[in-house]
C-alpha atoms as a PDB file:
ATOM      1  CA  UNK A   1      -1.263 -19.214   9.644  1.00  0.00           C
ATOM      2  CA  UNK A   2      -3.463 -17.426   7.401  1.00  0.00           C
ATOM      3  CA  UNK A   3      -2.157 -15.741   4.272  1.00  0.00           C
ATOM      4  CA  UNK A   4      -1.660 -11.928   4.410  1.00  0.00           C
ATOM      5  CA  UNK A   5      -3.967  -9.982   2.005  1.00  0.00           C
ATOM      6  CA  UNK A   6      -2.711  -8.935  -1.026  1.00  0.00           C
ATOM      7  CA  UNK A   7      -2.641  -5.161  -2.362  1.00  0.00           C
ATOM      8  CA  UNK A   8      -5.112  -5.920  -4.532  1.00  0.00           C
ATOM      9  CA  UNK A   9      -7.386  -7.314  -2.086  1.00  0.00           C
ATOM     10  CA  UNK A  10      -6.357  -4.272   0.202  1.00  0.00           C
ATOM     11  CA  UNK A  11      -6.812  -1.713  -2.725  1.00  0.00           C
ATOM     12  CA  UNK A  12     -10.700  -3.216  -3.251  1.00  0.00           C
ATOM     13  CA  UNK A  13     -11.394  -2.879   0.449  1.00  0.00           C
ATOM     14  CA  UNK A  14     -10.690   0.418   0.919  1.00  0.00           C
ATOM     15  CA  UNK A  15     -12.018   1.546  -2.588  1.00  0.00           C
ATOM     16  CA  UNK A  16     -15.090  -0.274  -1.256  1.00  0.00           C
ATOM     17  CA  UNK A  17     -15.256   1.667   2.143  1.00  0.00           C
ATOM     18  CA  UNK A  18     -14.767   4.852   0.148  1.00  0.00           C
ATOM     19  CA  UNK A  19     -17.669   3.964  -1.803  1.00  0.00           C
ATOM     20  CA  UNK A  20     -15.585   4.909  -5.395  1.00  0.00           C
ATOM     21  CA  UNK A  21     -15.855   3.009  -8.303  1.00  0.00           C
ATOM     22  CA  UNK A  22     -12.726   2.028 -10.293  1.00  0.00           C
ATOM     23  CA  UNK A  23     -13.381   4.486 -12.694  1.00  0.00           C
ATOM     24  CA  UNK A  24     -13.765   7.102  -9.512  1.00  0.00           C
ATOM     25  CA  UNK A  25     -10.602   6.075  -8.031  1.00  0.00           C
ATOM     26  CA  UNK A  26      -8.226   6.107 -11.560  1.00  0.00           C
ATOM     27  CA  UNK A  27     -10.031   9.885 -11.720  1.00  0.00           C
ATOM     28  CA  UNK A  28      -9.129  10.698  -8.650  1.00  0.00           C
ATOM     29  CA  UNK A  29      -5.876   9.362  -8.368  1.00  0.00           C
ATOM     30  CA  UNK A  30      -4.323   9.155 -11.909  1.00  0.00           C
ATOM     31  CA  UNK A  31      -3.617   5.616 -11.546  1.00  0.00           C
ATOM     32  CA  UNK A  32      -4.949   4.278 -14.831  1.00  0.00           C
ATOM     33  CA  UNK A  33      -8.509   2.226 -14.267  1.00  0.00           C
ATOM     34  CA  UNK A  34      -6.581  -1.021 -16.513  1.00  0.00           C
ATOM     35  CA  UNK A  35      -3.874  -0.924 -13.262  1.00  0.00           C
ATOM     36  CA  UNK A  36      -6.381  -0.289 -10.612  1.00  0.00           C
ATOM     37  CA  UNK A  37      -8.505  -3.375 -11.979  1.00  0.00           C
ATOM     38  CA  UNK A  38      -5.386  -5.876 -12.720  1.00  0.00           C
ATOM     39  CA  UNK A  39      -4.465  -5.251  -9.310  1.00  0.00           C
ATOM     40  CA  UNK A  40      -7.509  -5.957  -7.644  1.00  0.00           C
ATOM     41  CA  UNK A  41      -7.767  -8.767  -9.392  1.00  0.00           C
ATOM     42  CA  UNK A  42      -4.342 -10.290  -8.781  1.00  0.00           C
ATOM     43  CA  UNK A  43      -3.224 -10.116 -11.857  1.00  0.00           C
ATOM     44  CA  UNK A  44      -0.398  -8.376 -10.832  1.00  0.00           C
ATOM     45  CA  UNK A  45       1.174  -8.684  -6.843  1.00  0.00           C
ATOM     46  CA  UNK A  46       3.481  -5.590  -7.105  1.00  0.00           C
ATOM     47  CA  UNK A  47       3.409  -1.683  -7.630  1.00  0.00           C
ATOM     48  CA  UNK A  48       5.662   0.920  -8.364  1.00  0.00           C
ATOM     49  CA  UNK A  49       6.043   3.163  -5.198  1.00  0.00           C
ATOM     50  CA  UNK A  50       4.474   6.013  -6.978  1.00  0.00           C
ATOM     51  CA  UNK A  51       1.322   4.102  -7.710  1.00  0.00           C
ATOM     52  CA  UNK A  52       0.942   2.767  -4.103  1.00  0.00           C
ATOM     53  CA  UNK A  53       1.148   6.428  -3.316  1.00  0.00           C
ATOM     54  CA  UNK A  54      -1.346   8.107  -5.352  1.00  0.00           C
ATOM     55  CA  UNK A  55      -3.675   5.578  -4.638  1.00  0.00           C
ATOM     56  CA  UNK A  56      -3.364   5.928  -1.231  1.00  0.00           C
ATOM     57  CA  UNK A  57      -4.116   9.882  -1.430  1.00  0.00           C
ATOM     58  CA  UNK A  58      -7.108   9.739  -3.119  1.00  0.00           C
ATOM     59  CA  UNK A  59      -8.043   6.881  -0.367  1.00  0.00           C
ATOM     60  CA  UNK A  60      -7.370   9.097   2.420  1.00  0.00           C
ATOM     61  CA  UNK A  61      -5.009   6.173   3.967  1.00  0.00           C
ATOM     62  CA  UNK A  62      -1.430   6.026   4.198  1.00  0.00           C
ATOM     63  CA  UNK A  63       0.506   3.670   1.483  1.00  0.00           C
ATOM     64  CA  UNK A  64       1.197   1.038   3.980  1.00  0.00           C
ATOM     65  CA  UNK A  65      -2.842  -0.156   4.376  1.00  0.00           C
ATOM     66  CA  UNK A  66      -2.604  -0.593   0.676  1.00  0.00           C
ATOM     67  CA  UNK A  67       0.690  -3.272   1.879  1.00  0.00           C
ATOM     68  CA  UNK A  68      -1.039  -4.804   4.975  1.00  0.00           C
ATOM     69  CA  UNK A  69       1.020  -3.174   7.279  1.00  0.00           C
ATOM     70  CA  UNK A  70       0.570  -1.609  10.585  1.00  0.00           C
ATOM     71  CA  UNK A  71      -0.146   2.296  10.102  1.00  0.00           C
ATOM     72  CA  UNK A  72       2.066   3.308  13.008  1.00  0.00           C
ATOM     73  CA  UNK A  73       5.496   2.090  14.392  1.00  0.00           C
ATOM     74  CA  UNK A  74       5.809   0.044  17.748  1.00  0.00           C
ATOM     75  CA  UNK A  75       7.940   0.560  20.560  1.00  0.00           C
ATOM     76  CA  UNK A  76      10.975  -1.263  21.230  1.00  0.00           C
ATOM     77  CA  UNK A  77      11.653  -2.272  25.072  1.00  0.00           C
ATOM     78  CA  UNK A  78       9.439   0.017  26.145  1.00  0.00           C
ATOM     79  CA  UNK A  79      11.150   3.638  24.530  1.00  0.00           C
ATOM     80  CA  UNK A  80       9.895   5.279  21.789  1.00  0.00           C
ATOM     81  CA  UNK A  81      10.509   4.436  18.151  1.00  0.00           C
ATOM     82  CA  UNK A  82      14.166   5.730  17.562  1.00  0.00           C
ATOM     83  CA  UNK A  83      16.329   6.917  14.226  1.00  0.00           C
ATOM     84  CA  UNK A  84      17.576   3.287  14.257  1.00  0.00           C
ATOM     85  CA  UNK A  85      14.045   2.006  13.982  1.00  0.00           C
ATOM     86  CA  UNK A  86      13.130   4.333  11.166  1.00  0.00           C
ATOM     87  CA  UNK A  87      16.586   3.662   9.517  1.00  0.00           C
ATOM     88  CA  UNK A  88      16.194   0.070   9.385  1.00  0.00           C
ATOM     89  CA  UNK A  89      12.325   0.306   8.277  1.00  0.00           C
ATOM     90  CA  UNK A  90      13.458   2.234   5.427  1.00  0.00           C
ATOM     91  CA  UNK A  91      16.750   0.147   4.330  1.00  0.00           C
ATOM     92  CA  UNK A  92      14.360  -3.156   4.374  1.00  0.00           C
ATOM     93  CA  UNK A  93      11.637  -0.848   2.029  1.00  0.00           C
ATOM     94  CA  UNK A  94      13.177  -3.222  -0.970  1.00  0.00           C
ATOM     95  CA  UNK A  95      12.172  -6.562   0.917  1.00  0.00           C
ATOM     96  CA  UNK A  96       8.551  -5.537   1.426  1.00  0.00           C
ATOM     97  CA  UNK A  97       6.252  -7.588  -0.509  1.00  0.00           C
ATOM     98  CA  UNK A  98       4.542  -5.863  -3.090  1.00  0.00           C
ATOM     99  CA  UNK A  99       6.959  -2.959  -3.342  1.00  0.00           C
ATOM    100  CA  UNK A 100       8.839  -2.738  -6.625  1.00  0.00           C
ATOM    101  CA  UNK A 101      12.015   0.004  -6.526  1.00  0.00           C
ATOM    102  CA  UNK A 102      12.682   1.678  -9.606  1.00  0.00           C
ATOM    103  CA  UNK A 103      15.894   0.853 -11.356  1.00  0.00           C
END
């Protein structure tokens, strides 16, 4: 099983796509161009929420393409996505990888 892409590696993709530069993107966004660039390059694996979220507005994409994750939730036995479903996506927010809670 292949390794999921990191959120730097997702973060240079869809800079990429968009055709911005770092520079570009930190304008755009306010995320700082030293962040933007340590996490493309690894250096660092997680983000503050806030971060993944203003980088995913000025990308046009919601925050969880920057994690890898599917952009839209899937049915359980056959009915649509429920309360429960959301409830539980949101209590297991802390287990994601690459998400960092503030505290």
């Amino acid at each position: 099983m292949a390794d999921e892409p990191t959120i730097g590696e997702n973060l240079a993709r869809l800079r990429a796509q968009t055709g911005l530069t770092q520079q570009e993107l930190s304008n755009k966004s306010g995320v700082s161009t030293a962040t933007i660039r340590v996490l493309e390059r690894n250096g660092r694996t997680t983000a503050l929420i806030g971060t993944l979220a203003k980088l995913a507005r000025a990308l046009d994409v919601k925050p969880q393409a920057l994690l890898g994750q599917p952009q839209t939730l899937r049915q359980e036995e056959g009915h649509q996505a429920s309360v429960a479903v959301l409830r539980r996506s949101l209590l297991a927010l802390d287990e994601v990888p690459g998400v960092r809670m503030r505290g």
